[in-house]
Each structure stands twice: as structure tokens, then as C-alpha cells.
Protein backbone atom coordinates (compact mmCIF):
# COMPACT_ATOMS: atom_id res chain seq x y z
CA UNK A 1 -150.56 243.75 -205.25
CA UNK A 2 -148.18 241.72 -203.13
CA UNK A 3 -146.97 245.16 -201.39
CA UNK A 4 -150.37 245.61 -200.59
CA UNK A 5 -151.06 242.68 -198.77
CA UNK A 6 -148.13 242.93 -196.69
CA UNK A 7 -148.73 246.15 -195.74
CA UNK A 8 -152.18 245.62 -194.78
CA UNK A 9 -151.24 242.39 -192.79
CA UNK A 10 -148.75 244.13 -191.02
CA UNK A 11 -151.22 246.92 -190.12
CA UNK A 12 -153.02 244.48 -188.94
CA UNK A 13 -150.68 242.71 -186.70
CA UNK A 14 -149.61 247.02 -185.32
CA UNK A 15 -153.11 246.69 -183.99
CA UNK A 16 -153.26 243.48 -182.59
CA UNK A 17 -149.99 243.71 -180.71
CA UNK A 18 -150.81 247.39 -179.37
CA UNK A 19 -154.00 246.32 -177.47
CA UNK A 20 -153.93 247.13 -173.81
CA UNK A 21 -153.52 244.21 -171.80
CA UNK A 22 -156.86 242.02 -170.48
CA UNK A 23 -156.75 239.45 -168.27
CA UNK A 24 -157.90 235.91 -169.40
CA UNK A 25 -160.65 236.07 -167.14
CA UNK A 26 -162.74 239.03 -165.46
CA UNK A 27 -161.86 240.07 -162.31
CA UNK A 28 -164.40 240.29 -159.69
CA UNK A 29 -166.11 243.71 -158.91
CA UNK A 30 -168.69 245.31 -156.71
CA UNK A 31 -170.58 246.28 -159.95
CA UNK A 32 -172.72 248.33 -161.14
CA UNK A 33 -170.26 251.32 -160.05
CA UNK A 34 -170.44 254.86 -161.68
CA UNK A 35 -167.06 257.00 -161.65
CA UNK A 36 -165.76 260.65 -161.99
CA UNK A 37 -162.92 260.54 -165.02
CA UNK A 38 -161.00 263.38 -165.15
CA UNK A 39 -158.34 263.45 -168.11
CA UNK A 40 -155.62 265.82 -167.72
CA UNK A 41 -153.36 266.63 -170.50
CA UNK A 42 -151.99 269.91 -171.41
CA UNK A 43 -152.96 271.74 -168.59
CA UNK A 44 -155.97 270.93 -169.68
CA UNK A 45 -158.74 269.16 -168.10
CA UNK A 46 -161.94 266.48 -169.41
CA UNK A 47 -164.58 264.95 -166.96
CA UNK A 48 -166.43 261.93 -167.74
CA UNK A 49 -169.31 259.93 -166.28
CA UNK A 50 -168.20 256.41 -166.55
CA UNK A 51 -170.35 253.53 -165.50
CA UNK A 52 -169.26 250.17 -164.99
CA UNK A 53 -171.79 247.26 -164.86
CA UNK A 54 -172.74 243.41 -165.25
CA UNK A 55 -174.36 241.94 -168.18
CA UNK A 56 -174.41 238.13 -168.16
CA UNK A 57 -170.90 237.41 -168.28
CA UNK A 58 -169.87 240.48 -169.76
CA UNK A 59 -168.79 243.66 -168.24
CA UNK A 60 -170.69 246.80 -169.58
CA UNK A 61 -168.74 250.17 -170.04
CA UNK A 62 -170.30 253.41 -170.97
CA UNK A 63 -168.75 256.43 -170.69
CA UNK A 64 -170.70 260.15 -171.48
CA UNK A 65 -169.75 263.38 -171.08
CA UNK A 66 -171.18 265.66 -168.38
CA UNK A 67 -174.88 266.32 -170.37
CA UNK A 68 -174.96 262.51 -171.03
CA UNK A 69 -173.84 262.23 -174.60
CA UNK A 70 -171.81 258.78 -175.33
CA UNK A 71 -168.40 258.70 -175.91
CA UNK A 72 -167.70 254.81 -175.62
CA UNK A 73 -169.52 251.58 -175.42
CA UNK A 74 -167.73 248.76 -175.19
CA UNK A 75 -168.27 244.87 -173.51
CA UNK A 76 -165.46 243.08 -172.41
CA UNK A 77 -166.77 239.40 -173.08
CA UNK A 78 -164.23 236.69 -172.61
CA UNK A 79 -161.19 238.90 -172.31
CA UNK A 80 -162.29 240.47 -176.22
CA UNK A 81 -163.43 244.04 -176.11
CA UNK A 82 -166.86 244.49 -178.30
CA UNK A 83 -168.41 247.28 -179.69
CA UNK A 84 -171.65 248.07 -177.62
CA UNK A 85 -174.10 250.49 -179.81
CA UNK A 86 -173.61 252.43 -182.64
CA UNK A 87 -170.33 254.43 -181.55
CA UNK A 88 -167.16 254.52 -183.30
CA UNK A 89 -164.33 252.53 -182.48
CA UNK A 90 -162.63 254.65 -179.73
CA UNK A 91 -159.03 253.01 -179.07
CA UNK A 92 -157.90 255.70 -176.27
CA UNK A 93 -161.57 254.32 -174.10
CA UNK A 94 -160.21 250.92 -174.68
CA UNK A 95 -156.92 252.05 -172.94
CA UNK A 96 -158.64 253.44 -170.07
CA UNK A 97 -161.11 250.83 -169.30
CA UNK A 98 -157.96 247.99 -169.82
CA UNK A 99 -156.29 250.52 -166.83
CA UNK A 100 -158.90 250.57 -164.99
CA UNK A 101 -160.18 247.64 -164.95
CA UNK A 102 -156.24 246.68 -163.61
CA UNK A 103 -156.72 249.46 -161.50
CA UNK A 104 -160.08 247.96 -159.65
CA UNK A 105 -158.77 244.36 -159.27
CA UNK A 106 -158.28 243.60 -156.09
CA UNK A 107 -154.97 242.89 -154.81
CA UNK A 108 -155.26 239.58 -154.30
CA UNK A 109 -155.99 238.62 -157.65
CA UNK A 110 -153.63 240.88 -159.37
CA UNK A 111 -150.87 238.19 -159.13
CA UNK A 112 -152.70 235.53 -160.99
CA UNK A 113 -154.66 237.71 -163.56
CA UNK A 114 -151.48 240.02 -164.07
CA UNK A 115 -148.69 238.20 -163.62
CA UNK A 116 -146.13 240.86 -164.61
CA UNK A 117 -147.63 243.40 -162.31
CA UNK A 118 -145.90 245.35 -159.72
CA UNK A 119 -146.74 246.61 -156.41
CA UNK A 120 -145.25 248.65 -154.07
CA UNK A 121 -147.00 250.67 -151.52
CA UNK A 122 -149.66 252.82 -152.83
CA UNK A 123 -148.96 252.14 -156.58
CA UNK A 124 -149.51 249.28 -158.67
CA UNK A 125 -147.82 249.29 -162.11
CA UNK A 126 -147.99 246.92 -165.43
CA UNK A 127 -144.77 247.56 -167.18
CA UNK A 128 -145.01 249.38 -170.35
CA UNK A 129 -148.41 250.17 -170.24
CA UNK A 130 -149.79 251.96 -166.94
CA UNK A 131 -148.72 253.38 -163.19
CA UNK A 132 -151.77 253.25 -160.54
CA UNK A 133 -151.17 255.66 -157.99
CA UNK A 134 -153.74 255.26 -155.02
CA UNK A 135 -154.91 257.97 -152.76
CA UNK A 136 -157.50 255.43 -151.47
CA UNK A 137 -159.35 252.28 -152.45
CA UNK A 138 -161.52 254.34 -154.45
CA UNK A 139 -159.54 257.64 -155.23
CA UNK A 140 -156.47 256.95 -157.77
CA UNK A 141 -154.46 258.14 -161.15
CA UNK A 142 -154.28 256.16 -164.12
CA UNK A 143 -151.14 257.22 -165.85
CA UNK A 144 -150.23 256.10 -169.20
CA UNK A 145 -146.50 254.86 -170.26
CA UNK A 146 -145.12 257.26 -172.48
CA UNK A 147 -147.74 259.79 -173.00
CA UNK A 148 -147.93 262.79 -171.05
CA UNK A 149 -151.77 261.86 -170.15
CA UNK A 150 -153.30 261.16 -166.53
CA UNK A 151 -156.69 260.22 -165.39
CA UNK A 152 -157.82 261.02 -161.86
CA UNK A 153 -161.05 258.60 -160.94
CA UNK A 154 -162.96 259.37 -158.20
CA UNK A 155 -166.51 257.07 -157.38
CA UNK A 156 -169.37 259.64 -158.64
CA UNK A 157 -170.51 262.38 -156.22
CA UNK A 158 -167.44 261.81 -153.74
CA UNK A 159 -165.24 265.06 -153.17
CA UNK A 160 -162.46 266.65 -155.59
């Protein structure tokens, strides 16, 4: 019984501690703001509507596929990610909004919201977890430490 309890709490800490990064307090954004996700892994390709928007003092993330079925729901409400709808628990969405939401902080606040950020020219990276590679303000790649997974984000009905 003992073993079991252990085990469980330490499954529980795995989880905690493997949570992407938030900062303490949300950045601000030009919201609502609907993007083009395009996951690339394998040679293989995924697009994604994603849209980004206020609700009170929560941030609102929904993100379908291209006929409009849900994949993730989630609310990032005081730097704690909550399930928004019915939907599963989806941890790799939860990755990619934590990136992206790093990647759409401005520069200015990066510093103070993500103190162990880098910068140098075009990319932005947060040791350990992702690399930001900008084409422009609004064109980039997400890529993920240690998985051989990208996103390219591109604002909705802007050019491939």
C-alpha cells in the first residue's frame, strides 16, 4: 500500500515539474488573433486553426482542425492552465500554447516575464524547452527541445 502511494505521488510530482513554463502574469496581446499552425514531424505535415482571445482576465485558446472540429480548449487564468469544454486533457496543446504564448510576448517584456530567456537576432529561446525562430513579427517556428517536432505559425489567411 505504501509502494502505492509513493508511486502515485511521484507521478504526480513527473507532471507537475514537466509543465511548460507560464509566466506569473499574462503578457499583453493584440487579442482576439486567429493563427495558421502547421505541425511538422516526420515529413509529415498538420494545420490547425488556432484562435487566441480575451475573456475577463483569462486568455481563451481554441484550437480546431481545418472543418472546425476541437482539438483543445484551454484558459490560462492566473498563470494555471484550465480545461475549457468538454475536451480531453491534451498535454502536447498545452506545450504549444506555453510556446507561443513566449513566442507573442513582446520583446520588451520578455526579460521580466522570462527571465531565463535568450535573444539573439531573429530567435528567441527558453532553455530546455523551446527555440523561436522569426521570419517576421507575425511569421515564426516554434521548435521543441528534444523532439524532432516544429510548428510554423502564420496569422490566418496570410501567405505560405
Amino acid at each position: 500500500m505504501i509502494r502505492l502511494l509513493l508511486i502515485g505521488c511521484l507521478l504526480l510530482l513527473s507532471a507537475c515539474a514537466s509543465q511548460a513554463p507560464l509566466p506569473e502574469k499574462n503578457p499583453a496581446l493584440a487579442l482576439p488573433m486567429q493563427l495558421h499552425v502547421q505541425r511538422l514531424a516526420d515529413g509529415q505535415s498538420q494545420d490547425w486553426l488556432l484562435v487566441i482571445q480575451r475573456e475577463g482576465n483569462a486568455i481563451r485558446w481554441s484550437m480546431m482542425d481545418p472543418l472546425g472540429i476541437p482539438l483543445a480548449r484551454q484558459k490560462l487564468l492566473d498563470g494555471q492552465w484550465q480545461a475549457d469544454g468538454l475536451l480531453p486533457p491534451n498535454p502536447q496543446a498545452r506545450e504549444l500554447f506555453a510556446a507561443l504564448l513566449f513566442a507573442l510576448t513582446s520583446a520588451g517584456e520578455v526579460p521580466a516575464l522570462y527571465p531565463n530567456a535568450q535573444a539573439m537576432d531573429l530567435t528567441r529561446t527558453l532553455p530546455g524547452h523551446w527555440q523561436i525562430v522569426y521570419q517576421s513579427s507575425e511569421v515564426f517556428s516554434v521548435n521543441l527541445a528534444g523532439q524532432p517536432l516544429r510548428y510554423r505559425i502564420t496569422p490566418l489567411g496570410a501567405g505560405r
